[in-house]
PDB file of N, CA and C in Angstrom:
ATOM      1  N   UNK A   1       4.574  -4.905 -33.894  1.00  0.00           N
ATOM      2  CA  UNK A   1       3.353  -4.876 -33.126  1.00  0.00           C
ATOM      3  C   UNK A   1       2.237  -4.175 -33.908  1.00  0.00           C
ATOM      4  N   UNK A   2       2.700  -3.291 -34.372  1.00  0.00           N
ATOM      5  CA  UNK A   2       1.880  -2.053 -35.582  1.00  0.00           C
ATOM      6  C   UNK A   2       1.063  -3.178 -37.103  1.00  0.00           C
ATOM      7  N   UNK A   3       2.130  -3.844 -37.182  1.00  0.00           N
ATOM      8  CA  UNK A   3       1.650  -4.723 -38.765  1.00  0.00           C
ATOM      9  C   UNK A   3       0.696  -5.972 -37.527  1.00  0.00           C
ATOM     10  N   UNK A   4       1.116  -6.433 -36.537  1.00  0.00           N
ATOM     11  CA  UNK A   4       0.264  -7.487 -36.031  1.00  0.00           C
ATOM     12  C   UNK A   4      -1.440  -6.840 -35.599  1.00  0.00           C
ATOM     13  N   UNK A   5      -1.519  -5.202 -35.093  1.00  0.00           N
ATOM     14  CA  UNK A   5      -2.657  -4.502 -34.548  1.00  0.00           C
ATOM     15  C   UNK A   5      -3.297  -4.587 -36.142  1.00  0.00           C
ATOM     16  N   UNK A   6      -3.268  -4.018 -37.237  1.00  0.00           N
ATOM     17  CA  UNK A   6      -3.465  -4.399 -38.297  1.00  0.00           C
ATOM     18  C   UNK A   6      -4.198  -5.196 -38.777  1.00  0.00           C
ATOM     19  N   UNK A   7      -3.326  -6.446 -38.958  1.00  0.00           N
ATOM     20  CA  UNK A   7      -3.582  -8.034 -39.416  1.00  0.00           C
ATOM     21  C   UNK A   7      -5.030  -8.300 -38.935  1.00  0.00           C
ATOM     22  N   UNK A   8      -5.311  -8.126 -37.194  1.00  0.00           N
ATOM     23  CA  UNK A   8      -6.332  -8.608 -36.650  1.00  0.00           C
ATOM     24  C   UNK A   8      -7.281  -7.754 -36.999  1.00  0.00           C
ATOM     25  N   UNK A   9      -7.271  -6.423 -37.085  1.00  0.00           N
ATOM     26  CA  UNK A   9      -8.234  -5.419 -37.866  1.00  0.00           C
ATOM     27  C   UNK A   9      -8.772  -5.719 -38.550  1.00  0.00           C
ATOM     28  N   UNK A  10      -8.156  -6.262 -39.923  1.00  0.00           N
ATOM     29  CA  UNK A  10      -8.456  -6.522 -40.830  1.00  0.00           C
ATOM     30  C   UNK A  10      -9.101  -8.036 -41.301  1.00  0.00           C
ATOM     31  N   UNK A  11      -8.758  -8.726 -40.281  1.00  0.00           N
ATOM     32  CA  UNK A  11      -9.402  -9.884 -39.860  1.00  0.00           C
ATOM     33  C   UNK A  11     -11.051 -10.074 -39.126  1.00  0.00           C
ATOM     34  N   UNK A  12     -10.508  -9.154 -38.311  1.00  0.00           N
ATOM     35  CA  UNK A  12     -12.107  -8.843 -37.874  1.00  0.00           C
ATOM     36  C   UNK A  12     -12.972  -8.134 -38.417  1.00  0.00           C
ATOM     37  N   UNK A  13     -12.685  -7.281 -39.316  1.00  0.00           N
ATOM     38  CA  UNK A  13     -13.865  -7.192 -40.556  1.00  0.00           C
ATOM     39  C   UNK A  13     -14.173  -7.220 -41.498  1.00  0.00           C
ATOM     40  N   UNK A  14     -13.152  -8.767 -41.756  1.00  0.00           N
ATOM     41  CA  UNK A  14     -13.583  -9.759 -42.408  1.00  0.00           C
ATOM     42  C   UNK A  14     -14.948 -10.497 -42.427  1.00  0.00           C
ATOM     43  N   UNK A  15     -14.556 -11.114 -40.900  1.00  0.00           N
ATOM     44  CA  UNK A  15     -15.891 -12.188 -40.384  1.00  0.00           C
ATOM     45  C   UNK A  15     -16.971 -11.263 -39.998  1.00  0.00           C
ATOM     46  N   UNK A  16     -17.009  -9.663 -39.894  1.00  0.00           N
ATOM     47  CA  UNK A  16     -18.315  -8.986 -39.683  1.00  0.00           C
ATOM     48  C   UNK A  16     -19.088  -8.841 -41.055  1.00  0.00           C
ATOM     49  N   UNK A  17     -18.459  -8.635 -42.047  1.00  0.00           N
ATOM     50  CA  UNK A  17     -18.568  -8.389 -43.430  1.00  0.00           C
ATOM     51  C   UNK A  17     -18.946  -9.996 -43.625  1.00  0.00           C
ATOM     52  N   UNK A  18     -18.710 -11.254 -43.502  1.00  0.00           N
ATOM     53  CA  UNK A  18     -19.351 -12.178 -43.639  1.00  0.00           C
ATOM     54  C   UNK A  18     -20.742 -12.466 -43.160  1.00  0.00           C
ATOM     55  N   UNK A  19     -20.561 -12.520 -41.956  1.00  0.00           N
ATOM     56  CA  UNK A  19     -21.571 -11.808 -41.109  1.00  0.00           C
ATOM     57  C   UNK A  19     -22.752 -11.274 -41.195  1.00  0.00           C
ATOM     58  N   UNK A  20     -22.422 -10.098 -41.506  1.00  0.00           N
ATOM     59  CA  UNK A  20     -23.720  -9.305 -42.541  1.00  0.00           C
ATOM     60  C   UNK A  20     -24.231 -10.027 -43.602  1.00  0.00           C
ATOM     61  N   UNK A  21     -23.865 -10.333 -44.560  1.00  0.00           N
ATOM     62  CA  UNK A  21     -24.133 -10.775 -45.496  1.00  0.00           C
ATOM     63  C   UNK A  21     -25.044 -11.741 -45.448  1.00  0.00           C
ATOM     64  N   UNK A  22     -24.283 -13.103 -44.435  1.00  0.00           N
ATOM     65  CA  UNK A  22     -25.101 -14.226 -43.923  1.00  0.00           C
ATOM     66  C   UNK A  22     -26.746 -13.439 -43.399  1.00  0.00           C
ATOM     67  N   UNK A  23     -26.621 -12.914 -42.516  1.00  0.00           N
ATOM     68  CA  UNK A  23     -27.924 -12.154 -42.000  1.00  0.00           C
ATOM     69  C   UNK A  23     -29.049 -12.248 -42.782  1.00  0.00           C
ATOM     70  N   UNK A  24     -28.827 -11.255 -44.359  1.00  0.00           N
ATOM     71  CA  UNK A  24     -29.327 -10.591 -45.396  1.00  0.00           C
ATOM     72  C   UNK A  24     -30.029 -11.535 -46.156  1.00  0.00           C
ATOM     73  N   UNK A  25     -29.391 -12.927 -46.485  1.00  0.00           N
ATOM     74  CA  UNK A  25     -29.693 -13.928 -47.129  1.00  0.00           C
ATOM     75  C   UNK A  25     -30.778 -14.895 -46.169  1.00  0.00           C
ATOM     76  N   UNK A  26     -30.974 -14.681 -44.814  1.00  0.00           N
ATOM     77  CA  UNK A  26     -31.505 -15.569 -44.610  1.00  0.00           C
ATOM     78  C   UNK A  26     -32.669 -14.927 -43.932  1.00  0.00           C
ATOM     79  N   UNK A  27     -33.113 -13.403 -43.940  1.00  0.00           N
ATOM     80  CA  UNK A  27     -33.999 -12.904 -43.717  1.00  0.00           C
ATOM     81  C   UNK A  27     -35.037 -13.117 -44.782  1.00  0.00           C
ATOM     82  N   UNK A  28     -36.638 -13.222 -44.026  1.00  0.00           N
ATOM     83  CA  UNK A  28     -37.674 -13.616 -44.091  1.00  0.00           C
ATOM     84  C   UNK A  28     -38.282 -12.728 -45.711  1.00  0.00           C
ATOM     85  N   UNK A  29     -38.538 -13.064 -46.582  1.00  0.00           N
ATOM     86  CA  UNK A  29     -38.865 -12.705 -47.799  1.00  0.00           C
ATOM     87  C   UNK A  29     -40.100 -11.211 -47.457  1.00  0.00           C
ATOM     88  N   UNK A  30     -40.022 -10.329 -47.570  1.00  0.00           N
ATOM     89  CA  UNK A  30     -41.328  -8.983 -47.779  1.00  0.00           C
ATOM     90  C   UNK A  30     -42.520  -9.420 -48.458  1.00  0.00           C
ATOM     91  N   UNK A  31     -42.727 -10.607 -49.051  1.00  0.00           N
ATOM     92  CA  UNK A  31     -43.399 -10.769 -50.072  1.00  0.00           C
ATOM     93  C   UNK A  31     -44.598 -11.347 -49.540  1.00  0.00           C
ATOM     94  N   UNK A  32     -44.214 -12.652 -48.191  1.00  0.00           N
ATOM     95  CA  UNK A  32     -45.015 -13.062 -47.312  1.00  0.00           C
ATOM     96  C   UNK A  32     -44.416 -13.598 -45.803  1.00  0.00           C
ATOM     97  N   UNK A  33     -44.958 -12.482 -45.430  1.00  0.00           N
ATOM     98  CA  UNK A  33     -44.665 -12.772 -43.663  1.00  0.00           C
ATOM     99  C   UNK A  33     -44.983 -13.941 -43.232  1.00  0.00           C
ATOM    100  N   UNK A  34     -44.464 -14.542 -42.075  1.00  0.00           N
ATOM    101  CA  UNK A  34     -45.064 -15.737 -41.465  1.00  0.00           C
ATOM    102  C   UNK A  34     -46.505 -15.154 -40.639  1.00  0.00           C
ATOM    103  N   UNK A  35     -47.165 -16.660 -40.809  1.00  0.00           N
ATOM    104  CA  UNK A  35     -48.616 -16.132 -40.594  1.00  0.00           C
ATOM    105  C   UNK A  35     -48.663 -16.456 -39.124  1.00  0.00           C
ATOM    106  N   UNK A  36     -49.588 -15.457 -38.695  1.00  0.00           N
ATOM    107  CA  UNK A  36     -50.135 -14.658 -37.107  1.00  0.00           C
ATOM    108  C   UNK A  36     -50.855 -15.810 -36.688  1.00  0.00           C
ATOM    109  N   UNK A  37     -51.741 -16.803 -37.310  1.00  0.00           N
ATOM    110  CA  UNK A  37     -52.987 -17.809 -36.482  1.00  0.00           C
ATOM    111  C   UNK A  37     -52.788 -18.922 -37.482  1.00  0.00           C
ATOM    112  N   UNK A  38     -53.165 -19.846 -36.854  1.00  0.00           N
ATOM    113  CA  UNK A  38     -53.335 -21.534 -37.582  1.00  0.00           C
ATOM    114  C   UNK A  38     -54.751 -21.504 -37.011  1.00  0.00           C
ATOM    115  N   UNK A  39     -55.872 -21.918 -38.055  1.00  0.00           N
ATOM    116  CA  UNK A  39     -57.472 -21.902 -37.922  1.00  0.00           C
ATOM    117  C   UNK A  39     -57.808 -23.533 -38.313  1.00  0.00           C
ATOM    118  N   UNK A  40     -58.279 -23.730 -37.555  1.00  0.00           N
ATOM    119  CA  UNK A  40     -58.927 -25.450 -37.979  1.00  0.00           C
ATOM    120  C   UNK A  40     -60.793 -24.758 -38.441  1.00  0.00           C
ATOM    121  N   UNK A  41     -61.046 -25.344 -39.235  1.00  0.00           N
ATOM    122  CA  UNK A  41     -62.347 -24.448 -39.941  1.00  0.00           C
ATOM    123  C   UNK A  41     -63.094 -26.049 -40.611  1.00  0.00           C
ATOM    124  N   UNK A  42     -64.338 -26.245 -40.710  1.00  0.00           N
ATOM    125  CA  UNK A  42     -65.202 -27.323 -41.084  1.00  0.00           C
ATOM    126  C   UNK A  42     -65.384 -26.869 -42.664  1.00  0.00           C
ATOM    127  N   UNK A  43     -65.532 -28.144 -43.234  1.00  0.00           N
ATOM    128  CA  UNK A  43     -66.084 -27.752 -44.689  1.00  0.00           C
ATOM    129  C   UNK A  43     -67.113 -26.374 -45.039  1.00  0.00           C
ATOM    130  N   UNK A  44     -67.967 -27.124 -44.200  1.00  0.00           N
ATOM    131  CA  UNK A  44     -68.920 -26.306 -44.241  1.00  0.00           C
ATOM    132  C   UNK A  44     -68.941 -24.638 -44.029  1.00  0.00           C
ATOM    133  N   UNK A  45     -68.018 -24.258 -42.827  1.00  0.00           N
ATOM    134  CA  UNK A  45     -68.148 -23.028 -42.205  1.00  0.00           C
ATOM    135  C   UNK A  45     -67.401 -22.487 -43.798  1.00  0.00           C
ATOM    136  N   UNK A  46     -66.264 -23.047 -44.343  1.00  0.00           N
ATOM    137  CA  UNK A  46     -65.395 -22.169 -44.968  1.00  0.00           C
ATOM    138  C   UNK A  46     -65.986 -22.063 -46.570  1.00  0.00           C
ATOM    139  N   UNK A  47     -66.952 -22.743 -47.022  1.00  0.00           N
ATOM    140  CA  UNK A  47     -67.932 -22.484 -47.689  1.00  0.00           C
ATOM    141  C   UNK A  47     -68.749 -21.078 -47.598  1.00  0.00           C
ATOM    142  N   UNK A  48     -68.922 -20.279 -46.476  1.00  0.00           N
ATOM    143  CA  UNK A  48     -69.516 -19.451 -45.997  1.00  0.00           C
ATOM    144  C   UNK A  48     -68.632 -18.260 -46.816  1.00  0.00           C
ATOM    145  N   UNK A  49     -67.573 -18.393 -46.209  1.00  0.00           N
ATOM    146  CA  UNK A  49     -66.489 -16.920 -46.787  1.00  0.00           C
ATOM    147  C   UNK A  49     -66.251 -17.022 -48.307  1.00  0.00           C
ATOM    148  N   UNK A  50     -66.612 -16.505 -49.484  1.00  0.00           N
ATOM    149  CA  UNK A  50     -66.595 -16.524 -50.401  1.00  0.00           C
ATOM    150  C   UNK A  50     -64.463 -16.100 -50.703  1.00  0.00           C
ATOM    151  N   UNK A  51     -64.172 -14.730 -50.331  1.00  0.00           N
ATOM    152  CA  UNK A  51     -62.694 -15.091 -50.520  1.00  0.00           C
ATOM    153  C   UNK A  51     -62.001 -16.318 -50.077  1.00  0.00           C
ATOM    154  N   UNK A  52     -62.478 -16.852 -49.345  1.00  0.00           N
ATOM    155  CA  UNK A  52     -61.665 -18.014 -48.763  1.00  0.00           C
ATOM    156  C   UNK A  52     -62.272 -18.856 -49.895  1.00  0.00           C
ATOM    157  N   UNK A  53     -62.948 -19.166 -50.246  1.00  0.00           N
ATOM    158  CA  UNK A  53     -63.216 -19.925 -51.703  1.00  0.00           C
ATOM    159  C   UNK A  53     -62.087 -19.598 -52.667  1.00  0.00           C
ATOM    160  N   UNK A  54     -62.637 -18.680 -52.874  1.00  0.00           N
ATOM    161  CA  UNK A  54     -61.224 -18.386 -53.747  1.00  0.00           C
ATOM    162  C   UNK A  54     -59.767 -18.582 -53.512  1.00  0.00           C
ATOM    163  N   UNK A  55     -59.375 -18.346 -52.687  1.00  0.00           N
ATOM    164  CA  UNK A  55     -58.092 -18.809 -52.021  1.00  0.00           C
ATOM    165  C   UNK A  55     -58.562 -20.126 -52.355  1.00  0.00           C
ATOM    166  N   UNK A  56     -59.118 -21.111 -51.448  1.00  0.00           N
ATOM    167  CA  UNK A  56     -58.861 -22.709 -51.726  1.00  0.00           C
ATOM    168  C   UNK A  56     -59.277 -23.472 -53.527  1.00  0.00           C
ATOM    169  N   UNK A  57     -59.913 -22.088 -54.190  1.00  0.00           N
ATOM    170  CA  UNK A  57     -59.387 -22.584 -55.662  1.00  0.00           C
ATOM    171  C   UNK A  57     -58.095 -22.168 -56.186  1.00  0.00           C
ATOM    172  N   UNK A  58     -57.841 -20.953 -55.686  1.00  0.00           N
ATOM    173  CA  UNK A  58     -56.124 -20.983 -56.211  1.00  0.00           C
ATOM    174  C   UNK A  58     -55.213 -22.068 -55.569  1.00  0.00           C
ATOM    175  N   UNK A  59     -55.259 -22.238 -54.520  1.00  0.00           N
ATOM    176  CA  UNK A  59     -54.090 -23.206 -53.642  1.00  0.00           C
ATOM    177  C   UNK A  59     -54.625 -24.810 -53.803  1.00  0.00           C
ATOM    178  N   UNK A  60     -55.426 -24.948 -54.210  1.00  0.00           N
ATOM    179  CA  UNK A  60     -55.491 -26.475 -53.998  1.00  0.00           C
ATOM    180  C   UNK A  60     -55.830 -27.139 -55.574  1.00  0.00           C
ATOM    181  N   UNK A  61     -55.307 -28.453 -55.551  1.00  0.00           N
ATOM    182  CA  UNK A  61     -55.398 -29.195 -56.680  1.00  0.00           C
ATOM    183  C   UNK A  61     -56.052 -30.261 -56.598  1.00  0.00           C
ATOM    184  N   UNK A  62     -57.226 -31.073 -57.491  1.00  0.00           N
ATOM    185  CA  UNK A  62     -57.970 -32.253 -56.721  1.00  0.00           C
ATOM    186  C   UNK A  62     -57.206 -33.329 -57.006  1.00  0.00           C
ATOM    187  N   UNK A  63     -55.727 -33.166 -57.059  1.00  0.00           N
ATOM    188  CA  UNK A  63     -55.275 -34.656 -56.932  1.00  0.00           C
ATOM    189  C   UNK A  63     -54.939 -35.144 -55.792  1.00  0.00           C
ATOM    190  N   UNK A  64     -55.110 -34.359 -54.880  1.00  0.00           N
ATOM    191  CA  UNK A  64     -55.049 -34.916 -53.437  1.00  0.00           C
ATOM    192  C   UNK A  64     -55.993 -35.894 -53.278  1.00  0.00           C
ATOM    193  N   UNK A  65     -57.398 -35.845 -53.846  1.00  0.00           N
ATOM    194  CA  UNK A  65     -58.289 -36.631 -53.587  1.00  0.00           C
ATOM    195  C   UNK A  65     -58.286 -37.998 -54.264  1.00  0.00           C
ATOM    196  N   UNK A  66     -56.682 -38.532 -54.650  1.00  0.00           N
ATOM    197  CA  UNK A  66     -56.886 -39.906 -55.072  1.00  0.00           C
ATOM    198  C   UNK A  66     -55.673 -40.709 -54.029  1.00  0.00           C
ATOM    199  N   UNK A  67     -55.855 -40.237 -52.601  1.00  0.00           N
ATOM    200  CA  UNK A  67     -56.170 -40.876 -51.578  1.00  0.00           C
ATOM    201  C   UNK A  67     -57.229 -41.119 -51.031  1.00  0.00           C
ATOM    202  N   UNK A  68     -57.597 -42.456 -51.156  1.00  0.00           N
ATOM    203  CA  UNK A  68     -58.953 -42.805 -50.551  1.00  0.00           C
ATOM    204  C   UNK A  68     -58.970 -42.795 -48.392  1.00  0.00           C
ATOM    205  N   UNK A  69     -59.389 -41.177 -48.244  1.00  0.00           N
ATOM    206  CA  UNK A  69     -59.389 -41.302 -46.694  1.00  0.00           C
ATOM    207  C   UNK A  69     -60.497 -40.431 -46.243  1.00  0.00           C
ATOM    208  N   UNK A  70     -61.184 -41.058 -45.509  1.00  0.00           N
ATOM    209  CA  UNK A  70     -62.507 -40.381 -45.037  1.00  0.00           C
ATOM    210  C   UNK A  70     -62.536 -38.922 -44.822  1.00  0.00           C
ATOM    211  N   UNK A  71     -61.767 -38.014 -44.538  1.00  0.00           N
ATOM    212  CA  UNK A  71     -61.606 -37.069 -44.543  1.00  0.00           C
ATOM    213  C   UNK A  71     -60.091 -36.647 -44.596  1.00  0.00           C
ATOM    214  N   UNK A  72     -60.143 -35.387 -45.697  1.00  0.00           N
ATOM    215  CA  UNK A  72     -59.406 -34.729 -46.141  1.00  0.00           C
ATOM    216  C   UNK A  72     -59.029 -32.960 -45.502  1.00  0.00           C
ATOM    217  N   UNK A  73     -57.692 -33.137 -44.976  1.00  0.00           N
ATOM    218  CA  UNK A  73     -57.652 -31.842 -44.329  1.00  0.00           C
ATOM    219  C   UNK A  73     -56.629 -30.862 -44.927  1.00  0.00           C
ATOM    220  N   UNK A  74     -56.522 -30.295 -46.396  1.00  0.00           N
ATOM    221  CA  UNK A  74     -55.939 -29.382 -46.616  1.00  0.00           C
ATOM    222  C   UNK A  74     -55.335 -28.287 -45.879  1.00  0.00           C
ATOM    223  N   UNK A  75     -54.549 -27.855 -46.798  1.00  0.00           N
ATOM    224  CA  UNK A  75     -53.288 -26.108 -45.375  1.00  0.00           C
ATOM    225  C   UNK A  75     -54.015 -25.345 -46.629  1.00  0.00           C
ATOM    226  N   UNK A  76     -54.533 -24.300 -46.615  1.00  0.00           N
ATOM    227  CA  UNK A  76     -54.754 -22.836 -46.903  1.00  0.00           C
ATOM    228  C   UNK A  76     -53.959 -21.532 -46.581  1.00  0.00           C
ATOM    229  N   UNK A  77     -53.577 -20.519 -46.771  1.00  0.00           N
ATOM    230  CA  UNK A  77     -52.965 -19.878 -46.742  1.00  0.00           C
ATOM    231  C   UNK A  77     -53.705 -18.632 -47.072  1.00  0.00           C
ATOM    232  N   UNK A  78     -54.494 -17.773 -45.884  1.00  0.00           N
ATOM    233  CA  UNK A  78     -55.603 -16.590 -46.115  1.00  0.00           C
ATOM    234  C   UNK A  78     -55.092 -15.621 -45.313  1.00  0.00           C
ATOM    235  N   UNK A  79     -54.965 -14.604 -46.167  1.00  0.00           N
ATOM    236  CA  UNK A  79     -55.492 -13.240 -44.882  1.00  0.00           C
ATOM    237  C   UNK A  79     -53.991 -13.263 -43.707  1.00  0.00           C
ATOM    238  N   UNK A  80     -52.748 -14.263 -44.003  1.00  0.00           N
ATOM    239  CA  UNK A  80     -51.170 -14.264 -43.650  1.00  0.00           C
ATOM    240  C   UNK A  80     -51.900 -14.900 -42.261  1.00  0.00           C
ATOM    241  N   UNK A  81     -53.063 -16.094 -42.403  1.00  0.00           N
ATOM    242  CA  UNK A  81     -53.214 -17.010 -41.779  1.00  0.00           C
ATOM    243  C   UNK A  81     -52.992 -18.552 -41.947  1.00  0.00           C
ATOM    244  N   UNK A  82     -53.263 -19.267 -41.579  1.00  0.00           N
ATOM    245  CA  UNK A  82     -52.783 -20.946 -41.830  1.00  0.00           C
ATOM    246  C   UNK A  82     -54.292 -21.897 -41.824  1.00  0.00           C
ATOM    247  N   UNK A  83     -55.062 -21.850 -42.705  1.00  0.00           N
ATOM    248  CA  UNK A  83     -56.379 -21.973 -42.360  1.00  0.00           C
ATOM    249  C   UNK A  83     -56.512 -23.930 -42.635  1.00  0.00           C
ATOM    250  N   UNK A  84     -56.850 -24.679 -42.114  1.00  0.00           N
ATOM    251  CA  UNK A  84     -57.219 -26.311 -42.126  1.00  0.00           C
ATOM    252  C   UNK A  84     -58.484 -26.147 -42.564  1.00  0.00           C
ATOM    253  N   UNK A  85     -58.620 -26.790 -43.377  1.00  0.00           N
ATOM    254  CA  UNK A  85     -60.366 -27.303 -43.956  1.00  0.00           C
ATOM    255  C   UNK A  85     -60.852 -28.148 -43.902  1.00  0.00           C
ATOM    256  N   UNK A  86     -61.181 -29.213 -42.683  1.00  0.00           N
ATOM    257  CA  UNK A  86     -61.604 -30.429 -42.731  1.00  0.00           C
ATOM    258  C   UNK A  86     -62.850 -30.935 -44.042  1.00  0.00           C
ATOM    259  N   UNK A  87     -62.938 -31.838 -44.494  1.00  0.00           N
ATOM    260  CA  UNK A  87     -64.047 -32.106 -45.381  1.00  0.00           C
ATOM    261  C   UNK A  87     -63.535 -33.343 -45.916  1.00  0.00           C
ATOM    262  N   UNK A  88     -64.966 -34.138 -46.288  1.00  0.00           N
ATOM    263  CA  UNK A  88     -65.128 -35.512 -46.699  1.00  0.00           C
ATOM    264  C   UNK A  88     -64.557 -35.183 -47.820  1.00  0.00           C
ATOM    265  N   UNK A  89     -64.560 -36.491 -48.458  1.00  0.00           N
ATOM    266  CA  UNK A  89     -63.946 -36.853 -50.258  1.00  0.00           C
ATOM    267  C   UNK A  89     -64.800 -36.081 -50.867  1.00  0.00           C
ATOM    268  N   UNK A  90     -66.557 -36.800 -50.637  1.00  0.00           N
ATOM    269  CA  UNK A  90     -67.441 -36.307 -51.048  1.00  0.00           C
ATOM    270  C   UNK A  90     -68.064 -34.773 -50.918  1.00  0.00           C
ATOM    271  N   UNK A  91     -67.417 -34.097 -49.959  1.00  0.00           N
ATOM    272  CA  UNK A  91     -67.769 -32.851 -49.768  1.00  0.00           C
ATOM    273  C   UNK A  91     -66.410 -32.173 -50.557  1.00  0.00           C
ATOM    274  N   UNK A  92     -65.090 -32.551 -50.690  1.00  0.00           N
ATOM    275  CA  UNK A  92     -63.994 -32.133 -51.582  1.00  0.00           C
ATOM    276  C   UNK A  92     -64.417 -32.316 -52.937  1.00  0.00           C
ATOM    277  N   UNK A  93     -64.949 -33.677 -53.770  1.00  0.00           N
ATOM    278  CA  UNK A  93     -65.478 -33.846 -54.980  1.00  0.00           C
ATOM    279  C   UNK A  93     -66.668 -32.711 -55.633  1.00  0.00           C
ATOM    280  N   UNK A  94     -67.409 -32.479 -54.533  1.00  0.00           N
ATOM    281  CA  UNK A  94     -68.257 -31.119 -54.706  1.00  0.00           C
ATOM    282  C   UNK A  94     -67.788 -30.466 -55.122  1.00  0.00           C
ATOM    283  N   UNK A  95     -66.823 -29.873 -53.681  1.00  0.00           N
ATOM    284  CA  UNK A  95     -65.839 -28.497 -54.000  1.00  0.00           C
ATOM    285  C   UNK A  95     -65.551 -28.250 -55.509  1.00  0.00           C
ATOM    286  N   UNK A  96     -64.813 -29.090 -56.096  1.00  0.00           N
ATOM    287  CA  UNK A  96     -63.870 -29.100 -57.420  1.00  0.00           C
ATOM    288  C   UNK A  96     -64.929 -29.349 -58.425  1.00  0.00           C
ATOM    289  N   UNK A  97     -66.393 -29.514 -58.607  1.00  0.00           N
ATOM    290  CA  UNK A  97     -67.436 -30.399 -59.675  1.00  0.00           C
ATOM    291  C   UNK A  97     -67.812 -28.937 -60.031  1.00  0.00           C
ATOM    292  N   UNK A  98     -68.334 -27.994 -58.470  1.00  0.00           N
ATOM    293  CA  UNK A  98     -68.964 -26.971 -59.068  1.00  0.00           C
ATOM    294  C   UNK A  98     -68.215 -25.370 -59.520  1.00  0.00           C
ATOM    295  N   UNK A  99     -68.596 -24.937 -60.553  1.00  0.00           N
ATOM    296  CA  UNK A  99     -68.102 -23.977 -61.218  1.00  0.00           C
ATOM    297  C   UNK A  99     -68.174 -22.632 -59.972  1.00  0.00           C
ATOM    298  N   UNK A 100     -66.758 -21.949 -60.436  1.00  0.00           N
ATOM    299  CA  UNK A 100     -66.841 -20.638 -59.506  1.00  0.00           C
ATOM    300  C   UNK A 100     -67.938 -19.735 -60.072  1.00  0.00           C
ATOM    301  N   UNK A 101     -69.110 -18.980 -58.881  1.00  0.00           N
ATOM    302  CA  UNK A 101     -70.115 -18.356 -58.956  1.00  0.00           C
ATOM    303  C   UNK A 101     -69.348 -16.787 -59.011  1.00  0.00           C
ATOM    304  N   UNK A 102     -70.681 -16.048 -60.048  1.00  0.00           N
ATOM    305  CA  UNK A 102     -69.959 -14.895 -60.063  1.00  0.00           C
ATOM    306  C   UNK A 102     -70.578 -14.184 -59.057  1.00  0.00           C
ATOM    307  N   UNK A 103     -70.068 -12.626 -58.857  1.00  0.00           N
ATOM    308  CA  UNK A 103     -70.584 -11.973 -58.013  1.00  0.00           C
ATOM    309  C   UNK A 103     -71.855 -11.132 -58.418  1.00  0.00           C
ATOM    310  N   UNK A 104     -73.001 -11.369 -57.775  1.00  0.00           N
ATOM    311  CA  UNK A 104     -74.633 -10.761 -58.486  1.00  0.00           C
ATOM    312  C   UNK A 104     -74.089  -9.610 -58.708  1.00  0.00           C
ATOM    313  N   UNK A 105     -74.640  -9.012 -59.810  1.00  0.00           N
ATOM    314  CA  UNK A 105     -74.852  -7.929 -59.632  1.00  0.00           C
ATOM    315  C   UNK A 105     -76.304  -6.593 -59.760  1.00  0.00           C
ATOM    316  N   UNK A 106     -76.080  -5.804 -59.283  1.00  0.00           N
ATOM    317  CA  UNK A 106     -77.141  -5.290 -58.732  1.00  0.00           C
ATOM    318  C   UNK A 106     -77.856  -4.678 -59.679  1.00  0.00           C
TER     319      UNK A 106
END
């Protein structure tokens, strides 16, 4: 009875020790949290926020734009938000033509 109380002991923390482990591996990376808001935002408005410029020159590539579709709605990724950028071809072709502006200085 002593070697069978045992056996199952040792059995059961087995599958806790699996267990754990599983947990560890499938927790959410520190590096980037899931984001708090999904923002639907117009060409235009997100033109306004200069970091958000920047963000949509790091994250985006203009080969999206050799789908020919009246408007183009990119995912952004700002501020551990989910930001949409609606905008024409022609307002995306802009985007990517003109050079990043520096910051004046005083």
């Amino acid at each position: 009875m002593k070697t069978t109380k045992v056996i199952l002991v040792a059995i059961l923390m087995a599958f806790a020790t699996i267990g754990f482990s599983q947990t560890e591996t499938n927790a959410p990376s520190a590096e980037l949290p899931p984001p708090h808001l999904v923002i639907k935002v117009s060409f235009a408005n997100a033109m306004h926020n200069p970091a958000l410029v920047r963000a949509m020159r790091e994250q985006l590539n203009p080969i999206f734009l050799q789908n020919y579709l009246r408007v183009y709605v990119p995912r952004i990724r700002f501020l551990n938000h989910i930001y949409y950028i609606s905008g024409t071809r022609n307002q995306w072709v802009y985007f990517f033509s003109i050079k990043e502006m520096a910051p004046k200085e005083r």
